[in-house]
C-alpha atoms as a PDB file:
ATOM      1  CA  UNK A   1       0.000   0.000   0.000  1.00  0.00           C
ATOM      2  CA  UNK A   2       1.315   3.611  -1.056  1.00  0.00           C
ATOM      3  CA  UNK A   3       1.931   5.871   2.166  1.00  0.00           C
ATOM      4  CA  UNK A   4       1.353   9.551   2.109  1.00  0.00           C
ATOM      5  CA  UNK A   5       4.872  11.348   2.232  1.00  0.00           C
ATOM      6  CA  UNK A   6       4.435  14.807   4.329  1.00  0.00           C
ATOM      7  CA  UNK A   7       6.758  17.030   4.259  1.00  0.00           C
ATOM      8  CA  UNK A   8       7.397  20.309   6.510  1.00  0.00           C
ATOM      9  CA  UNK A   9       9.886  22.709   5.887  1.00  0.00           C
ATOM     10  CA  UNK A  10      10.418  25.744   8.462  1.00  0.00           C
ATOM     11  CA  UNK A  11      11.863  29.342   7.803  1.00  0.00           C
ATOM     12  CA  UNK A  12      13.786  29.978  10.898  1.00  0.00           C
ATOM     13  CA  UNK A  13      14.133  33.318   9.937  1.00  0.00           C
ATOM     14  CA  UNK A  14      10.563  34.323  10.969  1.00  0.00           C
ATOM     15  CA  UNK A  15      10.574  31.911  13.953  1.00  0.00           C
ATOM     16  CA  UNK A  16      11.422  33.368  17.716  1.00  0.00           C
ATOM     17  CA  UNK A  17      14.967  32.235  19.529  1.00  0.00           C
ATOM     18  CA  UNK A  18      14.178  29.088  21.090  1.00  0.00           C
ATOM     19  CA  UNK A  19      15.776  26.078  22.819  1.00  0.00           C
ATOM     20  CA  UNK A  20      14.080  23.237  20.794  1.00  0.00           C
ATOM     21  CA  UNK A  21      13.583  24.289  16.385  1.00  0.00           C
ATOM     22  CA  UNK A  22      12.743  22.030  14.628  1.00  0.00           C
ATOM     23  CA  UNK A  23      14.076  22.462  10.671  1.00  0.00           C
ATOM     24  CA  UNK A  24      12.388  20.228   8.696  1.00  0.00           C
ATOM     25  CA  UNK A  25      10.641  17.138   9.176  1.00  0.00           C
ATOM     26  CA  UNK A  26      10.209  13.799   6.469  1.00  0.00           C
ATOM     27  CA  UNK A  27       7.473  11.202   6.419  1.00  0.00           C
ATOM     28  CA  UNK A  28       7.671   7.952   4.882  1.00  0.00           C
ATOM     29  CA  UNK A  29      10.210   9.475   1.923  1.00  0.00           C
ATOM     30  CA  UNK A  30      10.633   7.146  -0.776  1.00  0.00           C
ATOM     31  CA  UNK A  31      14.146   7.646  -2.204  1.00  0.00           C
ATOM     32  CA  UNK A  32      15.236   6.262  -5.668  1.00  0.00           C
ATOM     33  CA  UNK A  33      18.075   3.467  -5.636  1.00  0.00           C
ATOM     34  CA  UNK A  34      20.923   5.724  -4.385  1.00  0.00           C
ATOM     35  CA  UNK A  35      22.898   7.186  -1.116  1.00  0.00           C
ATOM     36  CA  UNK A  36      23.081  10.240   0.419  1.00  0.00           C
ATOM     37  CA  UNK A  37      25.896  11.895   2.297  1.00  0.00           C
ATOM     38  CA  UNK A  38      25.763  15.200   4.098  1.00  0.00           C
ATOM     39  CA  UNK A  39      26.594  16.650   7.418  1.00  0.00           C
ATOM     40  CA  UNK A  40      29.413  19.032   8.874  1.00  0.00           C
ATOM     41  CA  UNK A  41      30.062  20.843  11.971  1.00  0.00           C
ATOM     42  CA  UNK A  42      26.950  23.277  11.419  1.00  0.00           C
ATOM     43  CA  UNK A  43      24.960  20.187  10.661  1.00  0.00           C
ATOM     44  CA  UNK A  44      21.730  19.513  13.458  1.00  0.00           C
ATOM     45  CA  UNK A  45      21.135  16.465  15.281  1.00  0.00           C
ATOM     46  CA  UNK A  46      19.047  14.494  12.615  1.00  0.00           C
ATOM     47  CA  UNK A  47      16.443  11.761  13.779  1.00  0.00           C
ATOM     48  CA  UNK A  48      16.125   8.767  10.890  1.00  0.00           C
ATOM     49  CA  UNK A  49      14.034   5.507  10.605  1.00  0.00           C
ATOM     50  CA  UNK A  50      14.337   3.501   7.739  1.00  0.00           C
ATOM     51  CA  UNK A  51      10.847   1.891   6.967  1.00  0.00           C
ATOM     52  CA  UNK A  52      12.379  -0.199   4.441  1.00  0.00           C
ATOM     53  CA  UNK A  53      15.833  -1.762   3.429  1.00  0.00           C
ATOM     54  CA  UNK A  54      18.454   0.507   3.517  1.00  0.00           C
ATOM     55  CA  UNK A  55      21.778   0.724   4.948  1.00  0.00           C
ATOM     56  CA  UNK A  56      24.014   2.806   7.095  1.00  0.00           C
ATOM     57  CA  UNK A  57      28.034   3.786   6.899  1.00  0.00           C
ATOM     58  CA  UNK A  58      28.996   4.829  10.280  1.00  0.00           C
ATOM     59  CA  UNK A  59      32.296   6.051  11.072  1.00  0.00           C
ATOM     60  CA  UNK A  60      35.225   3.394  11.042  1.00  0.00           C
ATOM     61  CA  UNK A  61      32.405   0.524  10.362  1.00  0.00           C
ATOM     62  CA  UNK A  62      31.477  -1.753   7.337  1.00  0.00           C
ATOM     63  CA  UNK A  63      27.789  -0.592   6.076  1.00  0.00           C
ATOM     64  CA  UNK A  64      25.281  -1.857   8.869  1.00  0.00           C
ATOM     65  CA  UNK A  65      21.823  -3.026   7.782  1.00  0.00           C
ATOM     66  CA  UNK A  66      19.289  -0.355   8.907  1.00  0.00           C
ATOM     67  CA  UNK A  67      15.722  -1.423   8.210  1.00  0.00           C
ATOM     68  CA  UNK A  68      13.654  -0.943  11.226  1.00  0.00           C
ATOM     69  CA  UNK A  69      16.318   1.118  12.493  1.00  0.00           C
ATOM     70  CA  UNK A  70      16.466   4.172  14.253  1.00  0.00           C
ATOM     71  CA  UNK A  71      19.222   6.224  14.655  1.00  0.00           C
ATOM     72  CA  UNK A  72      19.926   9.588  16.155  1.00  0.00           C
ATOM     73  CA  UNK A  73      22.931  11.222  14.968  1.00  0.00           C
ATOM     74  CA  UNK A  74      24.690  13.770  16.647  1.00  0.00           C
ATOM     75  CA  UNK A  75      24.985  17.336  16.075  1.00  0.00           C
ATOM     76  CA  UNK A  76      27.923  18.315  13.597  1.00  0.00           C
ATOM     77  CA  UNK A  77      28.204  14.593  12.237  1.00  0.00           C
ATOM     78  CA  UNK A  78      28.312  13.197   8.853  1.00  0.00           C
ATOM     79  CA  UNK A  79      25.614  10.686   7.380  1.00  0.00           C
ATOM     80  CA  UNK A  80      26.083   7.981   4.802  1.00  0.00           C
ATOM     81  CA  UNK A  81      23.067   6.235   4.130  1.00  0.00           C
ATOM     82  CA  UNK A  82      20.702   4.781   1.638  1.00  0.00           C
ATOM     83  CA  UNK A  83      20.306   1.529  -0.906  1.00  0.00           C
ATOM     84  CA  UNK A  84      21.944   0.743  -3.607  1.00  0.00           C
ATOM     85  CA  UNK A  85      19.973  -1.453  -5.295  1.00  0.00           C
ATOM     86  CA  UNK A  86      16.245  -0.232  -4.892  1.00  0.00           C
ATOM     87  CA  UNK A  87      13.842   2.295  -3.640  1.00  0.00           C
ATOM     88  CA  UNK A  88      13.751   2.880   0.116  1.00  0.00           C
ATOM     89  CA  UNK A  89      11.687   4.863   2.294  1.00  0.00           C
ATOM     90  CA  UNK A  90      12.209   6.560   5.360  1.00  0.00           C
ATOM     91  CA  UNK A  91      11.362   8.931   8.033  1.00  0.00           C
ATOM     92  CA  UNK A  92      13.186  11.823   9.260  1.00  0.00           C
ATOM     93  CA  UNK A  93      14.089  15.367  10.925  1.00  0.00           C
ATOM     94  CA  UNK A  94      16.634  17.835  11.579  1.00  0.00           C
ATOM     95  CA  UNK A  95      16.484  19.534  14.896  1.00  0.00           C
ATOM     96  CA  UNK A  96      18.366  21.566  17.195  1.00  0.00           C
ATOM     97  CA  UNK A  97      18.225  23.671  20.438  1.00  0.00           C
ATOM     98  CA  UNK A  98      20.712  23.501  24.074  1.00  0.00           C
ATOM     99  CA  UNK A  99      17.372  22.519  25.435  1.00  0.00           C
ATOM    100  CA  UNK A 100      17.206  18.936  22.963  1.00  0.00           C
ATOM    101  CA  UNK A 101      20.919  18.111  23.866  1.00  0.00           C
ATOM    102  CA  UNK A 102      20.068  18.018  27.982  1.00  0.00           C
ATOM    103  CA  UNK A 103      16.727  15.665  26.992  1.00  0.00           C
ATOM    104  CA  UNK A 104      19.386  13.317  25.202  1.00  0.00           C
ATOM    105  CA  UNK A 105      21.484  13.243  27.953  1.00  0.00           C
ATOM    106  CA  UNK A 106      19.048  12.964  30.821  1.00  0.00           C
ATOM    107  CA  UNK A 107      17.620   9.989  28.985  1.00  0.00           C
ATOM    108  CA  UNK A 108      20.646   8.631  27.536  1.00  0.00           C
ATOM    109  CA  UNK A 109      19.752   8.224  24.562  1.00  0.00           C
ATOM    110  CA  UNK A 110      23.208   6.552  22.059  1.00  0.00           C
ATOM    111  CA  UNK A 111      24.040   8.940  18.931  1.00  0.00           C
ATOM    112  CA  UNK A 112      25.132   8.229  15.986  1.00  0.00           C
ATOM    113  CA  UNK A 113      23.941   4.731  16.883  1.00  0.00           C
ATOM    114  CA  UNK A 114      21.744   1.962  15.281  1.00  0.00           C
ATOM    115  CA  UNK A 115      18.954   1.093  17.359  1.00  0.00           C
ATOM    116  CA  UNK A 116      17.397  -1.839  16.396  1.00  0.00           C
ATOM    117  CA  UNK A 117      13.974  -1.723  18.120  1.00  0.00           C
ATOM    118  CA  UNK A 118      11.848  -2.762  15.867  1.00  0.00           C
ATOM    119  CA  UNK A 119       9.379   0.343  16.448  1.00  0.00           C
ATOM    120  CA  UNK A 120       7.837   1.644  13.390  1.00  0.00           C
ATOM    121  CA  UNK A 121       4.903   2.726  14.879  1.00  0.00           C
ATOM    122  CA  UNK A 122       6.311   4.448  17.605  1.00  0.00           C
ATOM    123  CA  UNK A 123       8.011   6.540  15.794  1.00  0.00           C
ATOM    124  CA  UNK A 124       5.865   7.431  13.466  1.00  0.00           C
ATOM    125  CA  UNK A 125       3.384   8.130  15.898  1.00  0.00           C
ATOM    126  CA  UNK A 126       5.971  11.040  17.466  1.00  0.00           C
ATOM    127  CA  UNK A 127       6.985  11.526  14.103  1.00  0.00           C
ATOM    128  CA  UNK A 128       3.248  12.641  13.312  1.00  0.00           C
ATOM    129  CA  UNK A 129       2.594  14.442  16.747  1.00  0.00           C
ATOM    130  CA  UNK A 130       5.394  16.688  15.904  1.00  0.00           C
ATOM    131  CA  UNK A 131       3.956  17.566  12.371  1.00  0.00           C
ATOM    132  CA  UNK A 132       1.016  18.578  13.387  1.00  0.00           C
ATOM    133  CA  UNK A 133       2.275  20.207  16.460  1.00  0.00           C
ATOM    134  CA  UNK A 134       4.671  22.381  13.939  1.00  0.00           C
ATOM    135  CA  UNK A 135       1.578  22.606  11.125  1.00  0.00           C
ATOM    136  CA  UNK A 136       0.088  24.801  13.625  1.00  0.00           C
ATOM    137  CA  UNK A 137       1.910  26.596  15.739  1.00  0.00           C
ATOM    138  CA  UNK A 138       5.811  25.928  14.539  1.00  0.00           C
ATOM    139  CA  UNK A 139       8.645  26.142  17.021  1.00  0.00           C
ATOM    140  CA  UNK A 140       6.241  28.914  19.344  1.00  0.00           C
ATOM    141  CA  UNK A 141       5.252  26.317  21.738  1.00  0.00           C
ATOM    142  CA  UNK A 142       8.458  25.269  23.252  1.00  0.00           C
ATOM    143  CA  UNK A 143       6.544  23.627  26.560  1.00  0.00           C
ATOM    144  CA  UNK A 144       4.419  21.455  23.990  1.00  0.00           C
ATOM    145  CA  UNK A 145       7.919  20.356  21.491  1.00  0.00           C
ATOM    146  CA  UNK A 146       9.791  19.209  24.789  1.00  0.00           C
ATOM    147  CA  UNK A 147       6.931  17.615  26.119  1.00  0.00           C
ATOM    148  CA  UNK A 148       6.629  15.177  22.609  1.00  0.00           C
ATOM    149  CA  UNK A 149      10.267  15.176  22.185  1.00  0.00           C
ATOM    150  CA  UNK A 150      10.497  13.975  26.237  1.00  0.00           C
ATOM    151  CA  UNK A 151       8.082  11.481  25.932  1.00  0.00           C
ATOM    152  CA  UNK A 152       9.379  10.082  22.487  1.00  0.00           C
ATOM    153  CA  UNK A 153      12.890   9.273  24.184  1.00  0.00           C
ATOM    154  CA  UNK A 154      11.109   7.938  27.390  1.00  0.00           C
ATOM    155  CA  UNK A 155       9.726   5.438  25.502  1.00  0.00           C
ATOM    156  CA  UNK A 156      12.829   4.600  23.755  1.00  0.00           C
ATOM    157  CA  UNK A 157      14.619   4.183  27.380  1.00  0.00           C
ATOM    158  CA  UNK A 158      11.321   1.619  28.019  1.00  0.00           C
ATOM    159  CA  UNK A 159      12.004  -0.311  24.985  1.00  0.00           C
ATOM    160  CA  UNK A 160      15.966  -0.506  25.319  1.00  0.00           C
ATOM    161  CA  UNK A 161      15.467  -1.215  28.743  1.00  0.00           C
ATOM    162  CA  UNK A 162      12.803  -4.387  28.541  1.00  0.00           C
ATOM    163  CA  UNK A 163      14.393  -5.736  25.027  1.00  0.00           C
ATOM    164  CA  UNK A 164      11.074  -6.951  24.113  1.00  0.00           C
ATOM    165  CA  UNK A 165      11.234  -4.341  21.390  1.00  0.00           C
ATOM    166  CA  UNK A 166      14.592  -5.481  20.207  1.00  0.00           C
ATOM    167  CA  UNK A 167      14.197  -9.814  20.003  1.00  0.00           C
ATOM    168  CA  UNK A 168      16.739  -9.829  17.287  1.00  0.00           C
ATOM    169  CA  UNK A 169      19.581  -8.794  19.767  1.00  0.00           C
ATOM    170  CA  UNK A 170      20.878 -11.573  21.602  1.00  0.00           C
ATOM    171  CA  UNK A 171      20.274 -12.116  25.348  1.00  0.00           C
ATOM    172  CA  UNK A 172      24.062 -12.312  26.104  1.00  0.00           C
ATOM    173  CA  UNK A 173      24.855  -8.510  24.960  1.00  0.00           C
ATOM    174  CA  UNK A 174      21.777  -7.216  26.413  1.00  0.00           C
ATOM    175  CA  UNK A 175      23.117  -8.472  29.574  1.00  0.00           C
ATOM    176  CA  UNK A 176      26.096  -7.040  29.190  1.00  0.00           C
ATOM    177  CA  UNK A 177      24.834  -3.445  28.011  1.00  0.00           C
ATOM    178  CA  UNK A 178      22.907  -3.754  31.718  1.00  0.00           C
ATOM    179  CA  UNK A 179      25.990  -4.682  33.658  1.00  0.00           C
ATOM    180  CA  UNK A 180      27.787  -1.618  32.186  1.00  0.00           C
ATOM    181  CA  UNK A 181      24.553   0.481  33.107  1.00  0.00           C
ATOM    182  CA  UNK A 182      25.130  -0.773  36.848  1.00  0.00           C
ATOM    183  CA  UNK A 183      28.950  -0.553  36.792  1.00  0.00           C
ATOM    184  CA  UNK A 184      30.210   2.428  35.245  1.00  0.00           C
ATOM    185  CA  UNK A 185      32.189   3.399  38.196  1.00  0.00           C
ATOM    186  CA  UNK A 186      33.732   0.556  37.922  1.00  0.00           C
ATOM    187  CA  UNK A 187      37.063   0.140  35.283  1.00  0.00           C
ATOM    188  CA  UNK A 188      35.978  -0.697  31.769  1.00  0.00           C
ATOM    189  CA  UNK A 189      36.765  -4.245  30.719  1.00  0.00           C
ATOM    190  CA  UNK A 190      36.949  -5.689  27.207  1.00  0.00           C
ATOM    191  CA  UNK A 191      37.639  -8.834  28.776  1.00  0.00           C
ATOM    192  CA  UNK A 192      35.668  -9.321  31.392  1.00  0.00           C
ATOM    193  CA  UNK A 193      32.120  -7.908  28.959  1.00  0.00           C
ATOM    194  CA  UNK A 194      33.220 -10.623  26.413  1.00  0.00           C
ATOM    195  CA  UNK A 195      33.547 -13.378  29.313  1.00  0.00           C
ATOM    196  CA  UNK A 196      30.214 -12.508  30.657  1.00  0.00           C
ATOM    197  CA  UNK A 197      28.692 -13.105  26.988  1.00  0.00           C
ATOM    198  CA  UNK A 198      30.452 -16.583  26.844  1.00  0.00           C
ATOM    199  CA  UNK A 199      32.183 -14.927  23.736  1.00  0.00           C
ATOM    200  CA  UNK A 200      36.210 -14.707  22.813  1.00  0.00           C
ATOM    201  CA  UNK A 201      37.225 -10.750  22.459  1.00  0.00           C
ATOM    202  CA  UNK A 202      36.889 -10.781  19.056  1.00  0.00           C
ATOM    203  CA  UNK A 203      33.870 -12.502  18.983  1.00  0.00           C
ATOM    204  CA  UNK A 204      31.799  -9.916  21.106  1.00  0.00           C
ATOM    205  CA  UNK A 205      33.779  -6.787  20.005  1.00  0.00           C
ATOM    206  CA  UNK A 206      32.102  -8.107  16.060  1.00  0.00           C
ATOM    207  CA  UNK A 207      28.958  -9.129  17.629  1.00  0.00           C
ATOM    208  CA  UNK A 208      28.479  -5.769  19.579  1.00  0.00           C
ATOM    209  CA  UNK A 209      29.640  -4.191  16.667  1.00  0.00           C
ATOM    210  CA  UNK A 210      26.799  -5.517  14.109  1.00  0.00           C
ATOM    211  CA  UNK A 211      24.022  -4.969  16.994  1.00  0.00           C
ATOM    212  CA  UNK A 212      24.918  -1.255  18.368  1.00  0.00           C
ATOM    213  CA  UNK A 213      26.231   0.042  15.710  1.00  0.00           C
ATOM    214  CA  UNK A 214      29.859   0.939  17.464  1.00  0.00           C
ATOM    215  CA  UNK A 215      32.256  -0.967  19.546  1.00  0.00           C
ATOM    216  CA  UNK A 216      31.774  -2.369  23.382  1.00  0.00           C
ATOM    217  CA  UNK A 217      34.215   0.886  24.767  1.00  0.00           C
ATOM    218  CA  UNK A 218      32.485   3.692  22.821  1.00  0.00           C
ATOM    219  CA  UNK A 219      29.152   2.398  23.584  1.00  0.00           C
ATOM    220  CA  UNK A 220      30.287   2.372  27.602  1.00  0.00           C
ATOM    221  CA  UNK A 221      32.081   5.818  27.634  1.00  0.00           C
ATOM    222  CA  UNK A 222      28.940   7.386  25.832  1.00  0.00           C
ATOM    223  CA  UNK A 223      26.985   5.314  29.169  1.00  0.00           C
ATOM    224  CA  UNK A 224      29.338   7.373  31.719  1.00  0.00           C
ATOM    225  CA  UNK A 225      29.144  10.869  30.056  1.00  0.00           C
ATOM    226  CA  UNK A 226      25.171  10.678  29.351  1.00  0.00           C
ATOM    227  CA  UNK A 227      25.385   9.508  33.449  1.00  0.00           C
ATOM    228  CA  UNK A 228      27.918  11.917  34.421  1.00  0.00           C
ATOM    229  CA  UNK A 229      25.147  14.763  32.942  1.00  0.00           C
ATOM    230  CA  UNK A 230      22.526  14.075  34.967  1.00  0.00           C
ATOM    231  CA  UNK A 231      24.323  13.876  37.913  1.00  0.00           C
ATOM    232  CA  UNK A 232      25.878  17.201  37.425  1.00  0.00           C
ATOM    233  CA  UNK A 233      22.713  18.885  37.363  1.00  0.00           C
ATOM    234  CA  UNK A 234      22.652  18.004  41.362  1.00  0.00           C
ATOM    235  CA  UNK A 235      24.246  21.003  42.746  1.00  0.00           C
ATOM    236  CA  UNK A 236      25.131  19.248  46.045  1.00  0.00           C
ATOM    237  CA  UNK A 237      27.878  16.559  43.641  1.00  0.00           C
ATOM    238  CA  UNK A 238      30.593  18.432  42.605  1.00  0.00           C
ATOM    239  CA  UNK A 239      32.497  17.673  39.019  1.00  0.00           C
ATOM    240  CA  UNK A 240      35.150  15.976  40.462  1.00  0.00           C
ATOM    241  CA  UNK A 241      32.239  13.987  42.163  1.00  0.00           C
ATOM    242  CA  UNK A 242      30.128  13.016  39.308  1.00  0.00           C
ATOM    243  CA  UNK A 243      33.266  12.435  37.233  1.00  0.00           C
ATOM    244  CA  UNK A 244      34.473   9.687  40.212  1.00  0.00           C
ATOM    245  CA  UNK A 245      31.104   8.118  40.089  1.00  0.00           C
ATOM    246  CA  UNK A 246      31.516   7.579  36.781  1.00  0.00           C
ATOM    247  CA  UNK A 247      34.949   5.515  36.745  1.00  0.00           C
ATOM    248  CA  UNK A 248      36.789   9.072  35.432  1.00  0.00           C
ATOM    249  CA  UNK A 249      39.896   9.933  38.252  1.00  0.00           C
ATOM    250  CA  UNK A 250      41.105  11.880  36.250  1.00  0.00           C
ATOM    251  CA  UNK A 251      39.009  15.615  36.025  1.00  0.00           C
ATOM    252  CA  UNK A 252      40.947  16.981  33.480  1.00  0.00           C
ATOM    253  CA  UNK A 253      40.465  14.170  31.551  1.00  0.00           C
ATOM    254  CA  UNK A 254      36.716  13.842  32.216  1.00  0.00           C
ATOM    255  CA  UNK A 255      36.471  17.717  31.271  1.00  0.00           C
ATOM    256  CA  UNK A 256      37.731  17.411  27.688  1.00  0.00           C
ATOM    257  CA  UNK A 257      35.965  14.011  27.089  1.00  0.00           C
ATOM    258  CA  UNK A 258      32.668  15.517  28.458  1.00  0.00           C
ATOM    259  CA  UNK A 259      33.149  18.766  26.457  1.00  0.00           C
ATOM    260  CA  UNK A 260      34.086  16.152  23.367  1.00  0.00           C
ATOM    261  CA  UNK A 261      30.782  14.995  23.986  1.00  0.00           C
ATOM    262  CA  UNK A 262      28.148  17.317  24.936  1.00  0.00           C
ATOM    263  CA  UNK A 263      29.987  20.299  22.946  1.00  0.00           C
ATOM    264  CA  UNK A 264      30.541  21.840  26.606  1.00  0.00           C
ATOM    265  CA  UNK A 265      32.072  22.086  30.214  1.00  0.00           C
ATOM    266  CA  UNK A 266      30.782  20.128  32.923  1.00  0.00           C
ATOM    267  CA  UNK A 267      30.608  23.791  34.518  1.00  0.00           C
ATOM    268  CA  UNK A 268      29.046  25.427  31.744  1.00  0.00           C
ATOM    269  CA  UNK A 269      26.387  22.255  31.429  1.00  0.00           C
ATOM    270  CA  UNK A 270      25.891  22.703  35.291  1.00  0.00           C
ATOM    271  CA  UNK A 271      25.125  26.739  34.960  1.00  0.00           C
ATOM    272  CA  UNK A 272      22.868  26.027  31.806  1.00  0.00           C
ATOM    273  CA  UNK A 273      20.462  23.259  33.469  1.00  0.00           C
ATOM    274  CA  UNK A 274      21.666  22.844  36.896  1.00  0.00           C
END
């Protein structure tokens, strides 16, 4: 059955300042056989699902299948992405804001990351709730865009979290991606994560690899940072604090690898949302 592409395009020009804008928005885009490639340090964070085969080139990887996919990439990244072979369809939409990069980290959402969750309908439905949130009133109702936006990467937490939305990723690395969760003060262990999965080093690094989208370390260091934010916007936990709760003993360290991340200080996150 044909689906009804929508499209929604917004002139920021006549649009107030505001912590969450939304730039344009895609739904169900059928693309001829082809890839696209695109991004750059002025680049927004772009939101994708791919509704139909299609794959994805991320950084340092072989091309990862992406149907039933989402991925969030990060701001200033570049994208490779597409088929080949045939026509593919997909979902998208470029947003930015200081107030979008403190939802990503308070729910910890992975960029630049496959997530296979099998959750087409989700994501259309916030997909949707956006568009017509935008058709009417565009970027003006910043209460209403955080509150979809919030709600849309709660639910994503839910499903990452249960792995009922996910049955194609094996028991063993979901198991794993919880022990990390619960253990991120602790040192990080290539080792000891492939042991735990019954798996030689190789073995889970490749396995981890095809499932997340990125390898075992990056995956945990994104874990600590995306932790290391919301504990920061505690007043009474000082940086060197959050940064020791998060295995970091080094501040300095923490402090260029946080900035690396969020695109600021820990001090300049804590006076922003703290």
């Amino acid at each position: 059955m044909m689906k009804n592409t929508q499209y929604l395009f917004i002139d920021r020009s006549k649009q107030p300042p505001s912590e969450i804008s939304v730039e344009q928005l895609g739904i169900h885009e059928r693309m001829p056989p082809g890839t696209v490639r695109h991004g750059g340090d002025r680049f927004p964070v772009l939101f994708m699902f791919f509704h139909s085969p299609a794959q994805v080139w991320l950084a340092g990887a072989d091309p990862a299948p992406a149907e039933q996919c989402l991925i969030i990439w990060d701001r200033g990244a570049w994208h490779h992405y597409g088929n080949e072979v045939q026509e593919w369809d997909h979902s998208w939409m470029m947003i930015h804001g200081d107030r979008l990069a403190h939802l990503l980290a308070a729910t910890a959402t992975p960029l630049s990351t496959l997530l296979k969750l099998q959750a087409e309908s989700l994501c259309l439905r916030y997909f949707r709730l956006l568009y017509d949130e935008l058709q009417q009133h565009g970027n003006e109702d910043q209460v209403m865009l955080e509150g979809i936006l919030h709600l849309w990467l709660h639910e994503l937490v839910r499903a990452r979290a249960h792995g009922g939305a996910a049955p194609e990723v094996p028991a063993r690395l979901m198991e794993v991606c919880r022990h990390m969760e619960n253990n991120l003060r602790q040192p990080m262990s290539l080792a000891d994560w492939a042991h735990r999965a019954k798996l030689s080093v190789s073995q889970f690094s490749a396995l981890f690899q095809r499932h997340y989208g990125c390898s075992p370390m990056r995956y945990a260091a994104n874990l600590r940072l995306q932790r290391s934010a919301r504990l920061l916007l505690d007043p009474n936990i000082s940086i060197k604090e959050a940064a020791a709760a998060v295995g970091f003993t080094d501040s300095l360290y923490f402090s260029r690898q946080f900035r690396r991340r969020l695109g600021c200080s820990p001090s300049a996150w804590r006076r922003r949302y703290g």
